[in-house]
PDB file of N, CA and C in Angstrom:
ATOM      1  N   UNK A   1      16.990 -43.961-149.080  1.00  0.00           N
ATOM      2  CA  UNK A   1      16.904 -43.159-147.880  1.00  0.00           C
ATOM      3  C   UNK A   1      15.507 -42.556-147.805  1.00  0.00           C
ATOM      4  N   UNK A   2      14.714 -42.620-146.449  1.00  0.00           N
ATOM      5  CA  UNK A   2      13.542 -42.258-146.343  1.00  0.00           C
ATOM      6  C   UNK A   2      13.513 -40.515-146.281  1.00  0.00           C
ATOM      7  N   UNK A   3      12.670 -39.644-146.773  1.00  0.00           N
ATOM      8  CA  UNK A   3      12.568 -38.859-146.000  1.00  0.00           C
ATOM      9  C   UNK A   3      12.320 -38.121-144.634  1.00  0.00           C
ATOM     10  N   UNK A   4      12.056 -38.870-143.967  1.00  0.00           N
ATOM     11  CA  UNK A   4      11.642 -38.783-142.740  1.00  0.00           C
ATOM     12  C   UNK A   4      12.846 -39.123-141.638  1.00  0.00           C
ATOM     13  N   UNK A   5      13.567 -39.918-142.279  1.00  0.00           N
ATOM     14  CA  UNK A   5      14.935 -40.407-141.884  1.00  0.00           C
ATOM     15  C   UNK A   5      15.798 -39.288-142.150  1.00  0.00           C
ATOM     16  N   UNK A   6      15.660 -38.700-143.363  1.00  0.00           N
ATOM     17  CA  UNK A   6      16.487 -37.645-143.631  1.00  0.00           C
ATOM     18  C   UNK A   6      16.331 -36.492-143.073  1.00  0.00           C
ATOM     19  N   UNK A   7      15.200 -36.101-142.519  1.00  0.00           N
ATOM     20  CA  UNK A   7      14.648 -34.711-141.827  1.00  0.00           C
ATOM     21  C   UNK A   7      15.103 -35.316-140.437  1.00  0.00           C
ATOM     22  N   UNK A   8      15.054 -36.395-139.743  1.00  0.00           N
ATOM     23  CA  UNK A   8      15.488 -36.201-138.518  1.00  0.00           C
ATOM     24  C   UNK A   8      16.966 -36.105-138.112  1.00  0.00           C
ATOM     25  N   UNK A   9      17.829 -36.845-139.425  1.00  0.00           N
ATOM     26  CA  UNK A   9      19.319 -36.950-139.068  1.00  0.00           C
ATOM     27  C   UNK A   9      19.144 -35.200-139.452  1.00  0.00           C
ATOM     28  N   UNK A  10      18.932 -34.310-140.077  1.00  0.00           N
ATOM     29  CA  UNK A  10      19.593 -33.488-140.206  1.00  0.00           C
ATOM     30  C   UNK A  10      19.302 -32.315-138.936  1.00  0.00           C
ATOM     31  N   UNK A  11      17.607 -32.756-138.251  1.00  0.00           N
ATOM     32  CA  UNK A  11      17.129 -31.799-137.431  1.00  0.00           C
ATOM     33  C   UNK A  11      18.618 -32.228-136.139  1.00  0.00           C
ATOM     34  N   UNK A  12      18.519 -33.522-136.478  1.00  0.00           N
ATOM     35  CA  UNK A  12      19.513 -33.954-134.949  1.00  0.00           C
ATOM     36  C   UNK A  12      21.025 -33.417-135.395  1.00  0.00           C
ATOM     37  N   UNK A  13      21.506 -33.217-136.405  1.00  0.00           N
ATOM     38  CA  UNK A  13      22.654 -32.400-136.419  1.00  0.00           C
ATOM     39  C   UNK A  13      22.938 -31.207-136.253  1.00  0.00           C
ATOM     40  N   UNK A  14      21.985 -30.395-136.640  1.00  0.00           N
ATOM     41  CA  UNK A  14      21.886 -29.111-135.778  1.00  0.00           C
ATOM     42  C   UNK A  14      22.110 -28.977-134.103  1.00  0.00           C
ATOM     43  N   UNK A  15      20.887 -30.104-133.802  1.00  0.00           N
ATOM     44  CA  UNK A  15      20.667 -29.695-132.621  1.00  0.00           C
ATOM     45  C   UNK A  15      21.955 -30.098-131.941  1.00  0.00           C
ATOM     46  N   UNK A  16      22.411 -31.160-132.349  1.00  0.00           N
ATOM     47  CA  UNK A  16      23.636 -31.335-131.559  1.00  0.00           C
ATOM     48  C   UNK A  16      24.874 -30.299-131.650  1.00  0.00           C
ATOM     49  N   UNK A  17      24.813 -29.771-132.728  1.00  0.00           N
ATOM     50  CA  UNK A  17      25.971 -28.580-132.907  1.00  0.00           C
ATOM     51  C   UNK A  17      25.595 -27.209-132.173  1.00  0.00           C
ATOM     52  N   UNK A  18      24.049 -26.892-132.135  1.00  0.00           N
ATOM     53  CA  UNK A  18      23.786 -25.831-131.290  1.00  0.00           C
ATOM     54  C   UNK A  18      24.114 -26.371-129.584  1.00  0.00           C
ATOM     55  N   UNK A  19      23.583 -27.492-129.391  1.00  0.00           N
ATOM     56  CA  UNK A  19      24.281 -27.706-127.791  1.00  0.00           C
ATOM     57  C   UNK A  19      25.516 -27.538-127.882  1.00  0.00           C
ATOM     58  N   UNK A  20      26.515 -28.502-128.807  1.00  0.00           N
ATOM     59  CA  UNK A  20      27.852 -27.770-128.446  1.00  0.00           C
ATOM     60  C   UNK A  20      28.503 -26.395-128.245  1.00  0.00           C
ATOM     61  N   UNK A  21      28.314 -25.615-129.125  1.00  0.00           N
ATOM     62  CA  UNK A  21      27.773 -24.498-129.612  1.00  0.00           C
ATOM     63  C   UNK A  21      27.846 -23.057-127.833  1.00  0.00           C
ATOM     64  N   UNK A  22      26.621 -23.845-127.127  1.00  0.00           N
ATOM     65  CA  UNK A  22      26.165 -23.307-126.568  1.00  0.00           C
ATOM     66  C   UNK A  22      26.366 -23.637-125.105  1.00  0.00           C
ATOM     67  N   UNK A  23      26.921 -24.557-124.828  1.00  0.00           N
ATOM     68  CA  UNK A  23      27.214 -25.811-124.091  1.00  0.00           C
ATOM     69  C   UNK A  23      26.250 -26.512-123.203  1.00  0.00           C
ATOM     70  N   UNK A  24      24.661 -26.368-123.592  1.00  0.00           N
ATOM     71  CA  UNK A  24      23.771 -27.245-123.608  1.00  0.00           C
ATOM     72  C   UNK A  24      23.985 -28.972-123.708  1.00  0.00           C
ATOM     73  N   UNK A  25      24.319 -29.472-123.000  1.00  0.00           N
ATOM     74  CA  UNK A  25      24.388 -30.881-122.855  1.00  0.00           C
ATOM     75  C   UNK A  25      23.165 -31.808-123.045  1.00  0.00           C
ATOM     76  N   UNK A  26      22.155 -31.067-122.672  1.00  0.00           N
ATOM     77  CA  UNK A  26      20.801 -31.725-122.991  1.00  0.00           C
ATOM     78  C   UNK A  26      20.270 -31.727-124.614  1.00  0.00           C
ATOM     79  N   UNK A  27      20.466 -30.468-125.089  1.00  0.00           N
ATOM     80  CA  UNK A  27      20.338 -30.321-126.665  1.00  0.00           C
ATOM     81  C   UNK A  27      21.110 -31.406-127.676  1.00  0.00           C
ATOM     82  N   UNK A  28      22.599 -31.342-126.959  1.00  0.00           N
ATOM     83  CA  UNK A  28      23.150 -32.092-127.974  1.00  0.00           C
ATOM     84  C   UNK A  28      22.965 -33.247-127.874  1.00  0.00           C
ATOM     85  N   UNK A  29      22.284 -34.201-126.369  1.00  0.00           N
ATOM     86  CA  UNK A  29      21.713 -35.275-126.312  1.00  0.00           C
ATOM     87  C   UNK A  29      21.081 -35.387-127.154  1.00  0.00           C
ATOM     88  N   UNK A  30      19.560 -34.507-127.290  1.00  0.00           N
ATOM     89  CA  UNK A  30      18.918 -35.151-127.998  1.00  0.00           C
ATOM     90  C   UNK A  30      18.952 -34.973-129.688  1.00  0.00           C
ATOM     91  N   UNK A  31      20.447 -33.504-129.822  1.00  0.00           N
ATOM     92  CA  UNK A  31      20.703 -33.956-131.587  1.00  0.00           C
ATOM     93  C   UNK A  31      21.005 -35.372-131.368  1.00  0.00           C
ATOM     94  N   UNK A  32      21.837 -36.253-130.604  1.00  0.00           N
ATOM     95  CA  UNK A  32      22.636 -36.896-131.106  1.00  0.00           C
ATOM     96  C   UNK A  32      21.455 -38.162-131.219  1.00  0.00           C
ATOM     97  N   UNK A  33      20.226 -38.539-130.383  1.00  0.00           N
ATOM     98  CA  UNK A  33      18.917 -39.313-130.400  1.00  0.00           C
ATOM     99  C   UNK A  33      18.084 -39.425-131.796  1.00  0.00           C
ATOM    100  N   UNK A  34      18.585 -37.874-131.866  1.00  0.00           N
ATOM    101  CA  UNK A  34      17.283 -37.477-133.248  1.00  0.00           C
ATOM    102  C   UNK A  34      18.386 -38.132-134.560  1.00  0.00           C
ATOM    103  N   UNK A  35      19.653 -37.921-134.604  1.00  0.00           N
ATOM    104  CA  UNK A  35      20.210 -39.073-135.712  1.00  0.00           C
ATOM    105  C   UNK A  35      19.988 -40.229-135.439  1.00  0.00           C
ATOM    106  N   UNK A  36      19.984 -40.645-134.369  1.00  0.00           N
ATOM    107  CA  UNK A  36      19.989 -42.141-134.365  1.00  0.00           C
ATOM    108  C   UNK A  36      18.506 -42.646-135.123  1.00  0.00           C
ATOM    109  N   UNK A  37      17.661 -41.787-134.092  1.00  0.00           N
ATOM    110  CA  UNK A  37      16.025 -42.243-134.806  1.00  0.00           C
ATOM    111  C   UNK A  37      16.456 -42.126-136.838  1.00  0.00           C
ATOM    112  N   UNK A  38      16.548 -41.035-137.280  1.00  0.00           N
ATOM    113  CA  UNK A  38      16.729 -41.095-138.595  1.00  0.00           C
ATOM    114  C   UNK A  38      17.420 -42.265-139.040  1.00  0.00           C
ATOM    115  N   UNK A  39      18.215 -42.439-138.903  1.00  0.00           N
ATOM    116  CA  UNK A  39      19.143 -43.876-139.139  1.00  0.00           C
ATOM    117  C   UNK A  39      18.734 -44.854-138.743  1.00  0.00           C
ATOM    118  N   UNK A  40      17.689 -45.111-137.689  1.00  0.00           N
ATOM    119  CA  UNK A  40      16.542 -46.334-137.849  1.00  0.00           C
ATOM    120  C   UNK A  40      15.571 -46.170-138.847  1.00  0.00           C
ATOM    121  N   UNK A  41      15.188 -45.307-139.130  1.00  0.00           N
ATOM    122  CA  UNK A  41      14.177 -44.929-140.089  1.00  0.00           C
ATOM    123  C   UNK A  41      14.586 -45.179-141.384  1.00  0.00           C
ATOM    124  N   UNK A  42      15.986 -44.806-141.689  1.00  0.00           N
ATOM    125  CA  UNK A  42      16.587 -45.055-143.095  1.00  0.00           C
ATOM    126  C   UNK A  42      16.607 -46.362-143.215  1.00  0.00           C
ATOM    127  N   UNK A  43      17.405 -47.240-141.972  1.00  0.00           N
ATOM    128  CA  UNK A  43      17.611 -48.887-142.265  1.00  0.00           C
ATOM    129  C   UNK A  43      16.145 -49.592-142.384  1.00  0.00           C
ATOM    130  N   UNK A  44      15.273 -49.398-141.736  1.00  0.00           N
ATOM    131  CA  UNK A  44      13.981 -49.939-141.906  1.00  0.00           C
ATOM    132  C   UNK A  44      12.942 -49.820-143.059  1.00  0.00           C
ATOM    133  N   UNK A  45      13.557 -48.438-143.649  1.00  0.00           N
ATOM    134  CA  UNK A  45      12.628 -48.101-145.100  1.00  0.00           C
ATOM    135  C   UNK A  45      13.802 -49.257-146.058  1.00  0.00           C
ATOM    136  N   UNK A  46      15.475 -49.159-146.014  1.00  0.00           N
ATOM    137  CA  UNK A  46      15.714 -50.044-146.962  1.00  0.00           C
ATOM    138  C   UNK A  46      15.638 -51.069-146.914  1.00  0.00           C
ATOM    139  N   UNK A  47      15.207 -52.121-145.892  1.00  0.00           N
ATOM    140  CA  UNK A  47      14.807 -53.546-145.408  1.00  0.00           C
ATOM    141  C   UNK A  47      13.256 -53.283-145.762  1.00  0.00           C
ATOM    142  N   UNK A  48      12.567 -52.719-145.832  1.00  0.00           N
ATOM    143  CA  UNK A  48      11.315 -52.753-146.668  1.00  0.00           C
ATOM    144  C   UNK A  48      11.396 -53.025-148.007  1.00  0.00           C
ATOM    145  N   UNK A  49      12.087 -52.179-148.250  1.00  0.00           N
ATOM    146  CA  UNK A  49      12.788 -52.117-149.956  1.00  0.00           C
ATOM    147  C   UNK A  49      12.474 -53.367-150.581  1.00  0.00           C
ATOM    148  N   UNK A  50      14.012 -53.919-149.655  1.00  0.00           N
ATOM    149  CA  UNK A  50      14.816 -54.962-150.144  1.00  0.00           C
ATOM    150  C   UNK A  50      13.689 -56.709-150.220  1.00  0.00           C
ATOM    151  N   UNK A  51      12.623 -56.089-148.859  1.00  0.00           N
ATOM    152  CA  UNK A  51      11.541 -57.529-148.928  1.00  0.00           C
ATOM    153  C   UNK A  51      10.359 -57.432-149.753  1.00  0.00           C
ATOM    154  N   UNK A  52      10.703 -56.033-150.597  1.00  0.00           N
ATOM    155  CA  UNK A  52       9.591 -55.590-151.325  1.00  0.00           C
ATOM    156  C   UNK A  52       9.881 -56.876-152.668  1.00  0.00           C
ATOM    157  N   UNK A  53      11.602 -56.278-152.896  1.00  0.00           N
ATOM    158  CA  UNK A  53      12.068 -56.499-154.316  1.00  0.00           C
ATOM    159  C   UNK A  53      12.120 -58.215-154.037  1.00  0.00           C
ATOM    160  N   UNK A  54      12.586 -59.226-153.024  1.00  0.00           N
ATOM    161  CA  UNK A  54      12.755 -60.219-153.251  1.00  0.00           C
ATOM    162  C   UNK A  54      10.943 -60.921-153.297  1.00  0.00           C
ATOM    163  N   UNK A  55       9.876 -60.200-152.561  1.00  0.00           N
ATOM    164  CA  UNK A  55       8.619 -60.805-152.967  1.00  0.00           C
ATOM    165  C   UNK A  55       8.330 -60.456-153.881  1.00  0.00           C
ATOM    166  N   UNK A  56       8.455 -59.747-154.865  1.00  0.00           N
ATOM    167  CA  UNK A  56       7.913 -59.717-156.087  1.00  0.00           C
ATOM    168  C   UNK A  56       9.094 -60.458-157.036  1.00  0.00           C
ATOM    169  N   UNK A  57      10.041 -60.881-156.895  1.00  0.00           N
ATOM    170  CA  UNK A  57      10.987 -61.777-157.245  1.00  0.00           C
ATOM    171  C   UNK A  57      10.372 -63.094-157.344  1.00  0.00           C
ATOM    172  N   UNK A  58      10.291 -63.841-156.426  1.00  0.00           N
ATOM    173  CA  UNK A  58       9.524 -64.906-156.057  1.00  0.00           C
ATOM    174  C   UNK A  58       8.160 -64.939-157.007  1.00  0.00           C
ATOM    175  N   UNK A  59       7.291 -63.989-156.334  1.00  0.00           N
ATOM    176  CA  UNK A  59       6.122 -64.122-157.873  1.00  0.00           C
ATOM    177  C   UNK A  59       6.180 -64.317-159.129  1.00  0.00           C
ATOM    178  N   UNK A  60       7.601 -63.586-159.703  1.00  0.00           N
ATOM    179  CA  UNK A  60       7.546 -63.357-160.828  1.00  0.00           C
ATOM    180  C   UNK A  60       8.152 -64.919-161.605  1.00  0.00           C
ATOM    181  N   UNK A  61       8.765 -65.465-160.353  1.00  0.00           N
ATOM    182  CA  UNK A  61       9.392 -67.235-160.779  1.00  0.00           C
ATOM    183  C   UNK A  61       8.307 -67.918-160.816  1.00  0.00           C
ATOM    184  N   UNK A  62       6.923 -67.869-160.006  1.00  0.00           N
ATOM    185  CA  UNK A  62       6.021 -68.429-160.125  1.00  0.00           C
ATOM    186  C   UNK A  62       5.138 -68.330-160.950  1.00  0.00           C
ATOM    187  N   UNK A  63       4.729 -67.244-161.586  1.00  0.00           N
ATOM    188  CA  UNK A  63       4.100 -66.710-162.732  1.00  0.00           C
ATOM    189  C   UNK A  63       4.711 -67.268-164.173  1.00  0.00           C
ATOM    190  N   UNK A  64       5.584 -67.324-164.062  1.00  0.00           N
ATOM    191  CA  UNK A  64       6.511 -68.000-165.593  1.00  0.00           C
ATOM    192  C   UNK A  64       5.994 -69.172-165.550  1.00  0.00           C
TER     193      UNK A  64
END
């Protein structure tokens, strides 16, 4: 999990609970935007990860 992913799902859970909260409809729009962005951010840092670990996989078959 990225940090950056993690600071926005949590900024967007607030915000969405203060719109409810408050009955701001626009706020809790954009809590509910600001998780989504985090949760792109998380899936894209672990698909980095994951093409990190299989290219250096690959090298390491070629190097032997």
């Amino acid at each position: 999990m990225s940090d950056n992913g993690f600071v926005d799902k949590a900024k967007g859970e607030v915000k969405e609970n203060v719109g409810k909260v408050v009955g701001d409809t626009k706020t809790q729009s954009e809590g509910m935007v600001d998780k989504a962005v985090g949760g792109v951010k998380d899936a894209v840092h672990d698909m980095s990860n994951a093409i990190d670990g299989a290219v250096d996989s690959i090298k390491k078959k070629f190097q032997d």
